[in-house]
N, C-alpha and C. Protein backbone atom coordinates (compact mmCIF):
# COMPACT_ATOMS: atom_id res chain seq x y z
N UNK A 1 49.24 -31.03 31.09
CA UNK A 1 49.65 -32.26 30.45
C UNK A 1 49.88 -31.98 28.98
N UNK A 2 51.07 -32.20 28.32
CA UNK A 2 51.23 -32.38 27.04
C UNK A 2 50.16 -32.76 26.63
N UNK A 3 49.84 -32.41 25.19
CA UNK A 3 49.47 -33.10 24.36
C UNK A 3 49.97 -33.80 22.93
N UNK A 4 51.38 -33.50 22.57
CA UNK A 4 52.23 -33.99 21.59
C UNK A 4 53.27 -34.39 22.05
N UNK A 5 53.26 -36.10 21.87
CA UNK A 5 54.58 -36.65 22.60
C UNK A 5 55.25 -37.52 21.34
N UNK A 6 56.38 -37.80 21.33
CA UNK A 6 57.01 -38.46 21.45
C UNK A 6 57.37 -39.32 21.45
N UNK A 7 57.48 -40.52 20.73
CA UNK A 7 57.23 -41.94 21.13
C UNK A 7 58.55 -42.39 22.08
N UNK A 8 59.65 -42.18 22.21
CA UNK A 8 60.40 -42.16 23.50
C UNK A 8 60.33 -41.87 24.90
N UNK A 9 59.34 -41.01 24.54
CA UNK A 9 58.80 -39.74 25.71
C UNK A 9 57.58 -40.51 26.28
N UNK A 10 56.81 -41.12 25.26
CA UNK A 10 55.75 -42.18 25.78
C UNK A 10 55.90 -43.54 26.80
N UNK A 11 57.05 -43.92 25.88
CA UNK A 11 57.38 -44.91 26.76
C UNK A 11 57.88 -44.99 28.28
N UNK A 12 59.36 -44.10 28.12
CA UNK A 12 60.29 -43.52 29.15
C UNK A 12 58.76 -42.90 30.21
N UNK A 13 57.83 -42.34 29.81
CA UNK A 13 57.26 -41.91 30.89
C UNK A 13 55.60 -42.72 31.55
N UNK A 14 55.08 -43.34 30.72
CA UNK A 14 54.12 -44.31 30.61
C UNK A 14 53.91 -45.54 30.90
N UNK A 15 55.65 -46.18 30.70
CA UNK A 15 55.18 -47.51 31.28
C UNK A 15 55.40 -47.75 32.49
N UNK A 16 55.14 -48.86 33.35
CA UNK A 16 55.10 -49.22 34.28
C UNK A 16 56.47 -49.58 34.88
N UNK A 17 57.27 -49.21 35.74
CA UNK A 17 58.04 -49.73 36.56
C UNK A 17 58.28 -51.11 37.05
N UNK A 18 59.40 -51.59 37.79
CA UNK A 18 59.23 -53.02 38.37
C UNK A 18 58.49 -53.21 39.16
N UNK A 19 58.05 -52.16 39.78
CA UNK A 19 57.06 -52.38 41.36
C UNK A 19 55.79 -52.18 40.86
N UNK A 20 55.34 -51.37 40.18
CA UNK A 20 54.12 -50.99 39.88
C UNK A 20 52.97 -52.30 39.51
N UNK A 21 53.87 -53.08 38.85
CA UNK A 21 52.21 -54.10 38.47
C UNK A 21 51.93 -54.97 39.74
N UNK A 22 52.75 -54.75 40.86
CA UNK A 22 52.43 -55.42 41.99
C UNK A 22 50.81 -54.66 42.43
N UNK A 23 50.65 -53.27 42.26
CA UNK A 23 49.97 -52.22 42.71
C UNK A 23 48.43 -52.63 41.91
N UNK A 24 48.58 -53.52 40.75
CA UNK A 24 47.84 -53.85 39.79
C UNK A 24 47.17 -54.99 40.13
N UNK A 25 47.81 -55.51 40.72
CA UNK A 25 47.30 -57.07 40.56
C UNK A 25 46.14 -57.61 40.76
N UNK A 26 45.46 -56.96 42.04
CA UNK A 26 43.82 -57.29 42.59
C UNK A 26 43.14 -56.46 41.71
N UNK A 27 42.99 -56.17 40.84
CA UNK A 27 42.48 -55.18 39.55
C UNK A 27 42.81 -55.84 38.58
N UNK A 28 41.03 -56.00 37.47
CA UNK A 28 41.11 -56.18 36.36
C UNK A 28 40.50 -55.29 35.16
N UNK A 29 40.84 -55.64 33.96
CA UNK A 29 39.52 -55.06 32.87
C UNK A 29 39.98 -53.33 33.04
N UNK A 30 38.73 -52.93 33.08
CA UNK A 30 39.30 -51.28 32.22
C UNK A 30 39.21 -50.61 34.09
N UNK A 31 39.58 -51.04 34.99
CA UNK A 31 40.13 -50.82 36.43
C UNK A 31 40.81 -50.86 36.71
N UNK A 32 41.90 -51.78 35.85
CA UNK A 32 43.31 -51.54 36.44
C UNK A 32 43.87 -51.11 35.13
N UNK A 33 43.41 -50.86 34.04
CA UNK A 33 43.62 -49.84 32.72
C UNK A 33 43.62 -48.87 33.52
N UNK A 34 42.33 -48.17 34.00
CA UNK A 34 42.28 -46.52 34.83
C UNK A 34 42.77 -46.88 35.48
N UNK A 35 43.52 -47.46 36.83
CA UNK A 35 44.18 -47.53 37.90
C UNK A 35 45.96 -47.16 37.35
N UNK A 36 46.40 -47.66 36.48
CA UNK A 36 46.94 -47.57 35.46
C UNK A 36 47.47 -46.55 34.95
N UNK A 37 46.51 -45.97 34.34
CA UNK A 37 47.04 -44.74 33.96
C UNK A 37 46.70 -43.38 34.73
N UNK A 38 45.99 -43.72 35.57
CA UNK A 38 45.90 -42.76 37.03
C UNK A 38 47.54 -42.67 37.89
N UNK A 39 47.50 -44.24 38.26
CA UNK A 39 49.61 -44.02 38.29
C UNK A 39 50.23 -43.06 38.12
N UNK A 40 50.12 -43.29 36.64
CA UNK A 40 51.06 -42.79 35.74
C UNK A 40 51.08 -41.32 35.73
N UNK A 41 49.98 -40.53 35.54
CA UNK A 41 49.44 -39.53 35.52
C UNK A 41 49.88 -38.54 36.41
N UNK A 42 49.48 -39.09 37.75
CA UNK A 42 50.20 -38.39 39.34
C UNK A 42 51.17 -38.43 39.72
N UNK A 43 52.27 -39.63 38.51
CA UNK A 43 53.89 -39.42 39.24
C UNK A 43 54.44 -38.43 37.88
N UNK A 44 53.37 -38.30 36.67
CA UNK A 44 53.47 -36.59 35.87
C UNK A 44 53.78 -35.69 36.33
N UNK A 45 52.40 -35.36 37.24
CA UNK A 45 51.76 -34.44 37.18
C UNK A 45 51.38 -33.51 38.88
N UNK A 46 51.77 -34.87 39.72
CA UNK A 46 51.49 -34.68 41.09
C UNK A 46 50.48 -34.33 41.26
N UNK A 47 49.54 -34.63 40.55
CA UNK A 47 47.55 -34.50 40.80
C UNK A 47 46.95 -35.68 40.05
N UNK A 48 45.63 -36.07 40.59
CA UNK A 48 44.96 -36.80 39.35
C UNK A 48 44.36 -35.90 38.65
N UNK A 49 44.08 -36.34 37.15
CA UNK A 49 43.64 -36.06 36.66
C UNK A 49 42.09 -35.82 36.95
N UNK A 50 41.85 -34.28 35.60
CA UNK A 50 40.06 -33.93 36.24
C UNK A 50 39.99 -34.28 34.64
N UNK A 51 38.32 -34.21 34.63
CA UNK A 51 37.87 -35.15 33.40
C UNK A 51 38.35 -33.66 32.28
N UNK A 52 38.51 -32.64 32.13
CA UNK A 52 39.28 -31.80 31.19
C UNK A 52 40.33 -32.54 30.74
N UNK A 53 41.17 -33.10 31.74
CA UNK A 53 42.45 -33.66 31.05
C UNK A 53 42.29 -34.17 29.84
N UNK A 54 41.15 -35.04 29.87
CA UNK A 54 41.21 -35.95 28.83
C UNK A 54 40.51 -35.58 27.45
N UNK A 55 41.49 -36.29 26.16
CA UNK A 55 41.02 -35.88 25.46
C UNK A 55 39.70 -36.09 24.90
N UNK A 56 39.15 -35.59 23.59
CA UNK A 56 37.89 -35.68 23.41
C UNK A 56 38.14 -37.33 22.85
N UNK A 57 38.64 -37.83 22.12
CA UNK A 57 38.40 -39.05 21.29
C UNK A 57 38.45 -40.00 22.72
N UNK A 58 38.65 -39.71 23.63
CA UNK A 58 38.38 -40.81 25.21
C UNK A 58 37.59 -41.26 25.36
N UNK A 59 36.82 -40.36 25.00
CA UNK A 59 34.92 -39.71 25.36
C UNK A 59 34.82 -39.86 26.68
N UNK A 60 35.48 -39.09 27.48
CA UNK A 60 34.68 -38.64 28.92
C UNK A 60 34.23 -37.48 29.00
C-alpha cells in the first residue's frame, strides 16, 4: 500500500461508489468507518489489510 498519495488519487480511489453505501447501511459509528475502509482497501489491494498496514498515527 502506498504511503504518499495524492489528493486526486485519494479520492478517485477512496471514495465510495453508487452501490457501496447500500453495503453500509446496517452499520454504524467507527463499524461502518472500518467496514468502509476495509472495502476500499481489498478492491486496492485484493487482501484485507493486516494490522502492519496501518500507520502508526492510527494507533493499532
Amino acid at each position: 500500500m502506498r504511503r504518499e498519495w495524492e489528493l486526486e488519487d485519494l479520492i478517485e480511489c477512496w471514495t465510495l461508489d453508487e452501490e457501496e453505501p447500500a453495503l453500509l447501511a446496517n452499520k454504524s459509528g467507527a463499524t461502518r468507518l472500518g467496514f468502509g475502509l476495509m472495502l476500499k482497501f481489498f478492491e486496492l489491494e485484493v487482501r484485507f489489510p493486516r494490522r502492519e498496514d496501518a500507520p502508526r498515527p492510527a494507533g493499532m
